[in-house]
Protein backbone atom coordinates (compact mmCIF):
# COMPACT_ATOMS: atom_id res chain seq x y z
CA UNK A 1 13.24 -19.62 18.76
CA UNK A 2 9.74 -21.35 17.73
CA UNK A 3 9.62 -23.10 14.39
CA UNK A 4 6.12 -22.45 12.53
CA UNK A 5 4.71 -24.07 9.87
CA UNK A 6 1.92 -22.39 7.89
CA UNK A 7 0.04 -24.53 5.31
CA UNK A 8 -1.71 -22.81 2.27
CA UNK A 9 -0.14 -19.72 2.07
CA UNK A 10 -1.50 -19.00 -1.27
CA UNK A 11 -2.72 -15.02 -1.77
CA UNK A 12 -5.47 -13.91 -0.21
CA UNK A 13 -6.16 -17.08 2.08
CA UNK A 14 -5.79 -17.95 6.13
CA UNK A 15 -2.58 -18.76 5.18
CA UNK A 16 -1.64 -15.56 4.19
CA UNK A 17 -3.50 -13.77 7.29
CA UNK A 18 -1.28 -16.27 9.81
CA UNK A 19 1.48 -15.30 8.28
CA UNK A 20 0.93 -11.01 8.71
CA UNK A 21 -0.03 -12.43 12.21
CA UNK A 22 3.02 -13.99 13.48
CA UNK A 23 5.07 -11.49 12.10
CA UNK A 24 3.59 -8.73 14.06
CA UNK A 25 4.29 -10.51 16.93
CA UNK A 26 7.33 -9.77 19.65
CA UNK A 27 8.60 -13.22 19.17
CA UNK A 28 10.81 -13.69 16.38
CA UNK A 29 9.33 -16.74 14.73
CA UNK A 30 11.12 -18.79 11.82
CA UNK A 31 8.05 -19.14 9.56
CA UNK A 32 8.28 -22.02 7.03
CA UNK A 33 5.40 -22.35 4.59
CA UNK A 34 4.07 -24.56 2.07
CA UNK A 35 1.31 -24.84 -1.20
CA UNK A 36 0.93 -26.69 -4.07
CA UNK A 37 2.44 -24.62 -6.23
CA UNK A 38 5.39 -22.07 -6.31
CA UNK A 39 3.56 -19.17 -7.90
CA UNK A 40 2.59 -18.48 -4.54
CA UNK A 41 2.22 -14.98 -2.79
CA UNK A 42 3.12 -16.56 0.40
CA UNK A 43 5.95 -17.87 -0.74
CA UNK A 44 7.90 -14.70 -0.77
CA UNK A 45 6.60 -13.60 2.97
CA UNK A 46 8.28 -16.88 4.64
CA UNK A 47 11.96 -18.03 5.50
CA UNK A 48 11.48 -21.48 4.28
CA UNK A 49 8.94 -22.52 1.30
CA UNK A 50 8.08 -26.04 -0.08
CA UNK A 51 5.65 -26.74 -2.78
CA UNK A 52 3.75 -29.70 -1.35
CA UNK A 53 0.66 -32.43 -2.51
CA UNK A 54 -2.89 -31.41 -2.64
CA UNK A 55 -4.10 -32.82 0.81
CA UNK A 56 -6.36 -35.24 -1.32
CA UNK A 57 -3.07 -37.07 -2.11
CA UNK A 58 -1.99 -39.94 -0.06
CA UNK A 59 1.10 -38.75 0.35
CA UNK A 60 0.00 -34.92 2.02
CA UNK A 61 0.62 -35.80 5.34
CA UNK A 62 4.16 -37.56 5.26
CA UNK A 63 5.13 -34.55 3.37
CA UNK A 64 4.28 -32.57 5.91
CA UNK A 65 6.06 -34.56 8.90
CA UNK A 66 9.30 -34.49 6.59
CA UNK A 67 9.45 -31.03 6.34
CA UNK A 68 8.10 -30.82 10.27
CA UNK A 69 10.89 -33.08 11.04
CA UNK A 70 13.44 -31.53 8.76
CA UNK A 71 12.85 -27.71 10.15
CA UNK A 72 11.96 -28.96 14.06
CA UNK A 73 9.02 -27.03 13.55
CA UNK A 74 7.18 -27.02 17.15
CA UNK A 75 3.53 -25.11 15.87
CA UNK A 76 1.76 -25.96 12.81
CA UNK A 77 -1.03 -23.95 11.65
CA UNK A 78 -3.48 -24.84 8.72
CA UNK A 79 -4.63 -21.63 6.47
CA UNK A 80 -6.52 -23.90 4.03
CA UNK A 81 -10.23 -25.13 4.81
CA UNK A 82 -10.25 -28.13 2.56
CA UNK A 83 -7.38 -30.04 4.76
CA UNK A 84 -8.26 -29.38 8.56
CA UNK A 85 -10.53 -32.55 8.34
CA UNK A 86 -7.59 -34.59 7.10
CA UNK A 87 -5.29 -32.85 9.74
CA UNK A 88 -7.58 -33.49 12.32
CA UNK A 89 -7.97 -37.14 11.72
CA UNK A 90 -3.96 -37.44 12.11
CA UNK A 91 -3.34 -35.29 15.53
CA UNK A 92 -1.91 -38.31 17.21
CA UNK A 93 0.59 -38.64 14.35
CA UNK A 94 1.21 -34.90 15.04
CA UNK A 95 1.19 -35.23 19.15
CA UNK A 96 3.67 -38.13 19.04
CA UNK A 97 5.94 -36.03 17.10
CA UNK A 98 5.76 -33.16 19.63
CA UNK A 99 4.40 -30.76 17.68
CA UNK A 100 1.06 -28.41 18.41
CA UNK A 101 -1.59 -28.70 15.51
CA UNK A 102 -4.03 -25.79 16.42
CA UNK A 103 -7.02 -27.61 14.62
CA UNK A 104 -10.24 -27.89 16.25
CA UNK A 105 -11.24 -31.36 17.25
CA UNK A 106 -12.85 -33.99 14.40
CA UNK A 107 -16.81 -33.53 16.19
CA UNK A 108 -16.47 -29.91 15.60
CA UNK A 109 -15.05 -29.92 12.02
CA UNK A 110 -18.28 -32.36 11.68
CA UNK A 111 -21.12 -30.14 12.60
CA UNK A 112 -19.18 -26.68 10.94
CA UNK A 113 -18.18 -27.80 7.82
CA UNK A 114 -21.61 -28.98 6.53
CA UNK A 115 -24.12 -26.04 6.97
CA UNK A 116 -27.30 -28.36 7.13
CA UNK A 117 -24.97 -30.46 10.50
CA UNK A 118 -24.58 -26.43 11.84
CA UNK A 119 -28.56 -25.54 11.24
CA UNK A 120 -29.36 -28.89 13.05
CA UNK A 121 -26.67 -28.02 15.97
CA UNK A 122 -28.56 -24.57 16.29
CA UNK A 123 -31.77 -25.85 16.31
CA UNK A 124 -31.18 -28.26 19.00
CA UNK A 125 -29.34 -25.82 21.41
CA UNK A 126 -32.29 -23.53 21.03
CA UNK A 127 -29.76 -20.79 19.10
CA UNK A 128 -31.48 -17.75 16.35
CA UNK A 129 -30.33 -18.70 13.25
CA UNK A 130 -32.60 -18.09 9.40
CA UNK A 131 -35.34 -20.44 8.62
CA UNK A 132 -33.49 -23.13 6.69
CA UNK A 133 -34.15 -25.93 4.06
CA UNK A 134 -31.74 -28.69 3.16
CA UNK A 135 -32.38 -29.44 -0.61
CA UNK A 136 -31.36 -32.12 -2.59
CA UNK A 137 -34.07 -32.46 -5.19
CA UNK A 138 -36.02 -30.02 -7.23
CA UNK A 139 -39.29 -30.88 -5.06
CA UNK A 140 -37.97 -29.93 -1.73
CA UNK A 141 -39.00 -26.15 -2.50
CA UNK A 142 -42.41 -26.80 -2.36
CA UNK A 143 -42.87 -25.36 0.97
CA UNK A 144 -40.56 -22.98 1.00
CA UNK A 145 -42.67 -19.77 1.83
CA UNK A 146 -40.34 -16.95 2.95
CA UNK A 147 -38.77 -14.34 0.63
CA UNK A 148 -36.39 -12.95 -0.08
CA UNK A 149 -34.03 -16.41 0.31
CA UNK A 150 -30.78 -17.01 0.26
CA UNK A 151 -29.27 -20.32 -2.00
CA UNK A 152 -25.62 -21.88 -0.86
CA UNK A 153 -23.86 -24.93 -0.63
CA UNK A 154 -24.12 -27.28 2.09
CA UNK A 155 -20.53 -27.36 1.93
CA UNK A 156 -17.82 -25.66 0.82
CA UNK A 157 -18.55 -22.09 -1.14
CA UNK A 158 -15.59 -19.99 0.56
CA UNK A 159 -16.08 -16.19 -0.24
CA UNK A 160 -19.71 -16.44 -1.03
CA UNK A 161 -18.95 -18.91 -4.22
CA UNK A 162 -22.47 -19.78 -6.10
CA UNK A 163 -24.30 -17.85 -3.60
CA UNK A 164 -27.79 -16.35 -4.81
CA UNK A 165 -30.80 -14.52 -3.59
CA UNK A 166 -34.12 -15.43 -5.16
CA UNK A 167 -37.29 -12.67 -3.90
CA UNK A 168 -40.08 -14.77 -5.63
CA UNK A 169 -40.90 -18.38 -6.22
CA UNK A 170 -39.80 -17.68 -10.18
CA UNK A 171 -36.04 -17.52 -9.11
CA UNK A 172 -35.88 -19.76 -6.33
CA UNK A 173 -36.60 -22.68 -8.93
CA UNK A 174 -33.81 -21.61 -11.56
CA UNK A 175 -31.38 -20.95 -9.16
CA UNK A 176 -32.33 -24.40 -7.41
CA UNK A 177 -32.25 -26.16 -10.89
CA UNK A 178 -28.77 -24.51 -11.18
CA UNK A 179 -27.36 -25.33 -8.32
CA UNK A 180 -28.64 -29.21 -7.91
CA UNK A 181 -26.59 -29.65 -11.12
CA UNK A 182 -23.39 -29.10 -9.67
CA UNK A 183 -24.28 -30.16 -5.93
CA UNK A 184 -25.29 -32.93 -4.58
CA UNK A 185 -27.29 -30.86 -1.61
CA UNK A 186 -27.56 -27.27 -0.79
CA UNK A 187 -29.52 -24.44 1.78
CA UNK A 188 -32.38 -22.14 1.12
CA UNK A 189 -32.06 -19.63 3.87
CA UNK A 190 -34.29 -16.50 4.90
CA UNK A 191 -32.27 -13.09 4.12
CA UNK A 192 -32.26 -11.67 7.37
CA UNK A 193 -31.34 -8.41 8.91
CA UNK A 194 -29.05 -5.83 6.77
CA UNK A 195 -26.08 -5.32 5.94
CA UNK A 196 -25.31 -2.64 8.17
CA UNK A 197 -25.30 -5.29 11.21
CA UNK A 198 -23.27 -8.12 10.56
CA UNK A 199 -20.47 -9.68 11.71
CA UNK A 200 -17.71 -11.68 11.51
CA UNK A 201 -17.05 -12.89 15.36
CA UNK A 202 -13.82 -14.76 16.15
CA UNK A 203 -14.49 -16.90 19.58
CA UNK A 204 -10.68 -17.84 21.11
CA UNK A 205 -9.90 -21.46 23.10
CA UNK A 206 -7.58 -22.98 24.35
CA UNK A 207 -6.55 -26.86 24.06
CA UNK A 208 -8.83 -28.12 26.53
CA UNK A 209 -11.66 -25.48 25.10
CA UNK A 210 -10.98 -22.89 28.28
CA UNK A 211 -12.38 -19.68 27.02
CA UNK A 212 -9.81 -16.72 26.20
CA UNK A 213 -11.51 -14.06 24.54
CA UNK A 214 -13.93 -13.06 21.32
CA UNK A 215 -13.67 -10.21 19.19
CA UNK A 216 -16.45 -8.70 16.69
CA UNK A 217 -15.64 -6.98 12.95
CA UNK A 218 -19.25 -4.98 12.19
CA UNK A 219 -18.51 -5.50 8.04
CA UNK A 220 -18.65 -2.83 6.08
CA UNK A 221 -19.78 -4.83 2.50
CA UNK A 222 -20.74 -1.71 0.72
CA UNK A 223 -17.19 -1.58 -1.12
CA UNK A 224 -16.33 -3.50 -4.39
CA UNK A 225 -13.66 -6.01 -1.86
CA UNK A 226 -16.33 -7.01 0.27
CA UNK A 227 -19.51 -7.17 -1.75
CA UNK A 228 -20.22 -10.33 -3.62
CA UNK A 229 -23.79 -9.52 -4.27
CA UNK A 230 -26.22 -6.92 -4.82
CA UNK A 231 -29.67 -6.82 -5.62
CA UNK A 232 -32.47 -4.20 -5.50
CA UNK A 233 -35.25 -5.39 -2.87
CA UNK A 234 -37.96 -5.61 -4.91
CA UNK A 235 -39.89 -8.30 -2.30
CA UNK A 236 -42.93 -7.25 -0.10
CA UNK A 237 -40.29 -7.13 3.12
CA UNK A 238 -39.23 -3.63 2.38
CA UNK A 239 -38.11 -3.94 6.11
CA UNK A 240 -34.43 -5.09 4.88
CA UNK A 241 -33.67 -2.01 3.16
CA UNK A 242 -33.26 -0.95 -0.30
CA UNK A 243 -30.57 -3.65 -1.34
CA UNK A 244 -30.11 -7.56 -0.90
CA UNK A 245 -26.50 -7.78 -0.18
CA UNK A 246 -24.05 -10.74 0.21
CA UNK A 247 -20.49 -10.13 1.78
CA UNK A 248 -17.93 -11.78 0.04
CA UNK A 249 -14.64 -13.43 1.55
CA UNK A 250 -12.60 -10.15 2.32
CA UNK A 251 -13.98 -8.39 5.38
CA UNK A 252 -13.38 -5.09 6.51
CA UNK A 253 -14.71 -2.90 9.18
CA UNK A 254 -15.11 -1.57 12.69
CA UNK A 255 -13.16 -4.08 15.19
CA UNK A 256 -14.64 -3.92 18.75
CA UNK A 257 -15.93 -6.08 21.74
CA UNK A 258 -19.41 -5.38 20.63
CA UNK A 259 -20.81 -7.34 23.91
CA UNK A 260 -24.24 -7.67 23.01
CA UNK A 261 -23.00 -9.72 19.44
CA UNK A 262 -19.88 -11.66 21.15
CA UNK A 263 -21.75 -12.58 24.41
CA UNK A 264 -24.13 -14.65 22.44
CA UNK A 265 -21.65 -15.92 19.58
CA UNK A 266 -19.42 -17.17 22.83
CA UNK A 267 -22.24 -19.14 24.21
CA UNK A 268 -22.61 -21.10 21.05
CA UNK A 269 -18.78 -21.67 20.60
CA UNK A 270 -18.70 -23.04 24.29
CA UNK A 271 -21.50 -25.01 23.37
CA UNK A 272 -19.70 -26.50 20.57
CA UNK A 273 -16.77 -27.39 22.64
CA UNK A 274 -14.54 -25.67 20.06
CA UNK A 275 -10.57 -25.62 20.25
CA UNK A 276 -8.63 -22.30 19.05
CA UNK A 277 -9.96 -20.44 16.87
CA UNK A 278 -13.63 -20.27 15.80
CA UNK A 279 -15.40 -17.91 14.04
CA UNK A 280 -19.25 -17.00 13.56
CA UNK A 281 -20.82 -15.04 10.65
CA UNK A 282 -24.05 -13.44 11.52
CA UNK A 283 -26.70 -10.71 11.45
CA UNK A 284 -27.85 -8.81 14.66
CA UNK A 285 -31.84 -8.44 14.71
CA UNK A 286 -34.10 -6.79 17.43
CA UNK A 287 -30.58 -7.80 19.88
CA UNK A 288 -30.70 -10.93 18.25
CA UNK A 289 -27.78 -12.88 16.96
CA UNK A 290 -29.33 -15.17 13.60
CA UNK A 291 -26.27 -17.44 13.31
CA UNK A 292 -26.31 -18.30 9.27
CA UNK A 293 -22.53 -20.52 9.24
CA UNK A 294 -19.87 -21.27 11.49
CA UNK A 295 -16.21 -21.63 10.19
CA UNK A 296 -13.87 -24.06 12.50
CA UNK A 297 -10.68 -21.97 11.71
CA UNK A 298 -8.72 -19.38 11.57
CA UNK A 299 -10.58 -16.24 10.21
CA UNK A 300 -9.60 -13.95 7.14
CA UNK A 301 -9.14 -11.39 9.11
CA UNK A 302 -6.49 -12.96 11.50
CA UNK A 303 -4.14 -10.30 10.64
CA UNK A 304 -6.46 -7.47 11.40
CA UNK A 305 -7.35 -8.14 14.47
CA UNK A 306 -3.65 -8.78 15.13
CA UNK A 307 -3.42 -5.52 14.20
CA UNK A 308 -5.80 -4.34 17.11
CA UNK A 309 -4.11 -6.67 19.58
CA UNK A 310 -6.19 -9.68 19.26
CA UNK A 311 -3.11 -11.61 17.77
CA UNK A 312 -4.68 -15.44 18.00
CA UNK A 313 -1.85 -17.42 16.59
CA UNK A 314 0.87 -15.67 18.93
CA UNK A 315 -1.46 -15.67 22.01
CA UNK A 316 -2.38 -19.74 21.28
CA UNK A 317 1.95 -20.54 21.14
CA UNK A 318 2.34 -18.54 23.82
CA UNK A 319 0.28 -20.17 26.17
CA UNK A 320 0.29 -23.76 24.58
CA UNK A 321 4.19 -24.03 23.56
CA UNK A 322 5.69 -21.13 26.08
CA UNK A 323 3.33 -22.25 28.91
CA UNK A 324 2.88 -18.53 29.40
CA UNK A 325 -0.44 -16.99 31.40
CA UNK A 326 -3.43 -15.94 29.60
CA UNK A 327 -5.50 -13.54 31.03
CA UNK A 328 -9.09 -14.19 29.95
CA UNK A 329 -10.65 -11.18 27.88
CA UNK A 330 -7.24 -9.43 27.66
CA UNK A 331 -7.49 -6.16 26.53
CA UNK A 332 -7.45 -4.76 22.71
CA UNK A 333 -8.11 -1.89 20.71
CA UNK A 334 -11.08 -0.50 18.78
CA UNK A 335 -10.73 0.04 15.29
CA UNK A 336 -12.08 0.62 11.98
CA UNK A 337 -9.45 -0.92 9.42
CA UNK A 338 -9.90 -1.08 5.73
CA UNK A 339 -8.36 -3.18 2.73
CA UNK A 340 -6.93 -3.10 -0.54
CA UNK A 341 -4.51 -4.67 -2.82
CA UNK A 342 -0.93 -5.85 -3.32
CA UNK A 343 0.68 -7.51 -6.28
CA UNK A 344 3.67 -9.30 -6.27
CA UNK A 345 5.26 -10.41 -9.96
CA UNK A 346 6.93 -13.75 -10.40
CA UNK A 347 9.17 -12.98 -13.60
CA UNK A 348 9.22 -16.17 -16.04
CA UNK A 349 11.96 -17.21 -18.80
């Protein structure tokens, strides 16, 4: 019996995902889960459930050890972005306690979590990845001279959040006065590709960054779930199709090997040294891959591809906690899965 905790199990998160994950697995883990609040979807998908601090507390992590220590939990497993740097920082705390904390290591979490650190990683490793600008003041778009663009945080913007496409050098300065008034720093980007070739590529590691496997999703962000943009191409690169589009946080798809997509994303991911469970969003072009961010985590699509047989969390205790053999590139299935919606009611007095 293996003791899990799952952090940020909140609806429609990682969280969530790990926790569809482990329970498709053979093993019958005892899944204990925590968020900050107990109107929580997760909350009624676990065995155990603690509302908890907001990891910018001081008190986040000794939370966490109590209920580690309280449960004997062996595995703990982070499905919320804002608190792997924080978990990462206290791995010996973790180690000394004997418990696994699948996190990627503090140098990774450096370069992925700021976009401008990836584009420079990219750049120096001689990887494809969109023309990029760093901005942090209205005059760094002077030379900006590719349309259509693409405007995002530097860091943070899960699901697409204040992303924007600008096709003329009209929008890219009122989108770029927006969006220096709420960040500090943010990306122009070239708008690559189309839509009909990108992917979401999940690169899998083990403690000492020993290659496993990699899987590919092809997206399929026509739908309402997985479109979080759309705009008529109306630029002079007619090239990219009739529509700008932007995926947004909820992928679907065709799951597959795709060797010509995961070949390449696995080079970079070595390259990185990453831990776990990495993941790669990008657009294929002339065979190609133009790498435009890297996420050091668990995907949202961790379930799905458990689905096909690519069941990360389960393989990483298995081999890490169980000491069980991993056979590199292990087999899985092709398929195209789709998603939709569940609601669960929390009934007040």
């Amino acid at each position: 019996m293996i003791n899990v905790l799952v952090t940020g199990i909140g609806g429609g998160g990682v969280g969530e995902q790990l926790i569809k994950a482990l329970r498709l697995s053979a093993y019958n883990y005892t899944i204990i889960g925590t968020d900050i609040t107990n109107i929580s979807k997760g909350f009624k998908e676990v065995d155990f459930a603690y509302v908890v601090p907001k990891a910018t507390q001081p008190n986040y992590i000794e939370t966490i050890l109590e209920i580690s220590r309280k449960h004997n939990i062996k595995v703990i497993f982070s499905g919320y972005e804002a608190e792997l740097q924080l978990l990462a920082d206290n791995a010996d705390v973790f180690r000394k306690e004997g418990i696994h904390l699948f996190v990627n290591p503090k140098d990774v979490l450096n370069i992925c979590l700021d976009k401008t650190k990836t584009i420079h990683f990219l750049a120096k490793n001689n990887f494809y990845f969109p023309k990029s600008h760093a901005i942090s003041k209205i005059e760094d778009i002077a030379n900006i001279d590719y349309f259509p663009n693409v405007l995002k945080p530097s860091i943070g913007g899960g699901g697409s959040m204040n992303v924007m496409i600008a096709q003329n050098k009209g929008e890219l300065e009122l989108f770029a006065s927006f969006l220096l008034k709420i960040y500090p720093q943010f990306i122009v980007q070239e708008y690559v590709g189309t839509p009909e070739h990108e992917y979401t590529v999940g690169v899998l590691f083990d403690k000492d960054s020993n290659y496993i496997n990699a899987i590919a999703l092809k997206r399929q962000i026509s739908s309402g779930l997985s479109c979080r943009l759309r705009v008529p191409n109306y630029s002079s690169n007619q090239s990219l199709g009739n529509s700008l589009v932007i995926s947004s946080g909820i992928s679907q798809g065709e799951f597959g090997h795709f060797p010509a997509v995961t070949a390449q994303c696995s080079e970079i991911a070595k390259t990185l040294k990453a831990n776990y469970s990495i993941n790669l969003q990008c657009r294929l072009v002339d065979d190609k891959v133009y790498i435009f961010e890297i996420n050091p985590r668990f995907s949202g699509t961790t379930s799905l591809r458990a689905m096909v047989g690519y069941n990360e969390p389960d393989v990483l205790i298995r081999k890490e906690v169980l000491g069980e053999k991993i056979t590199p590139n292990f087999p899985y299935n092709y398929a195209h899965i789709v998603r939709g919606l569940k609601e669960e009611v929390f009934f007040t007095t």
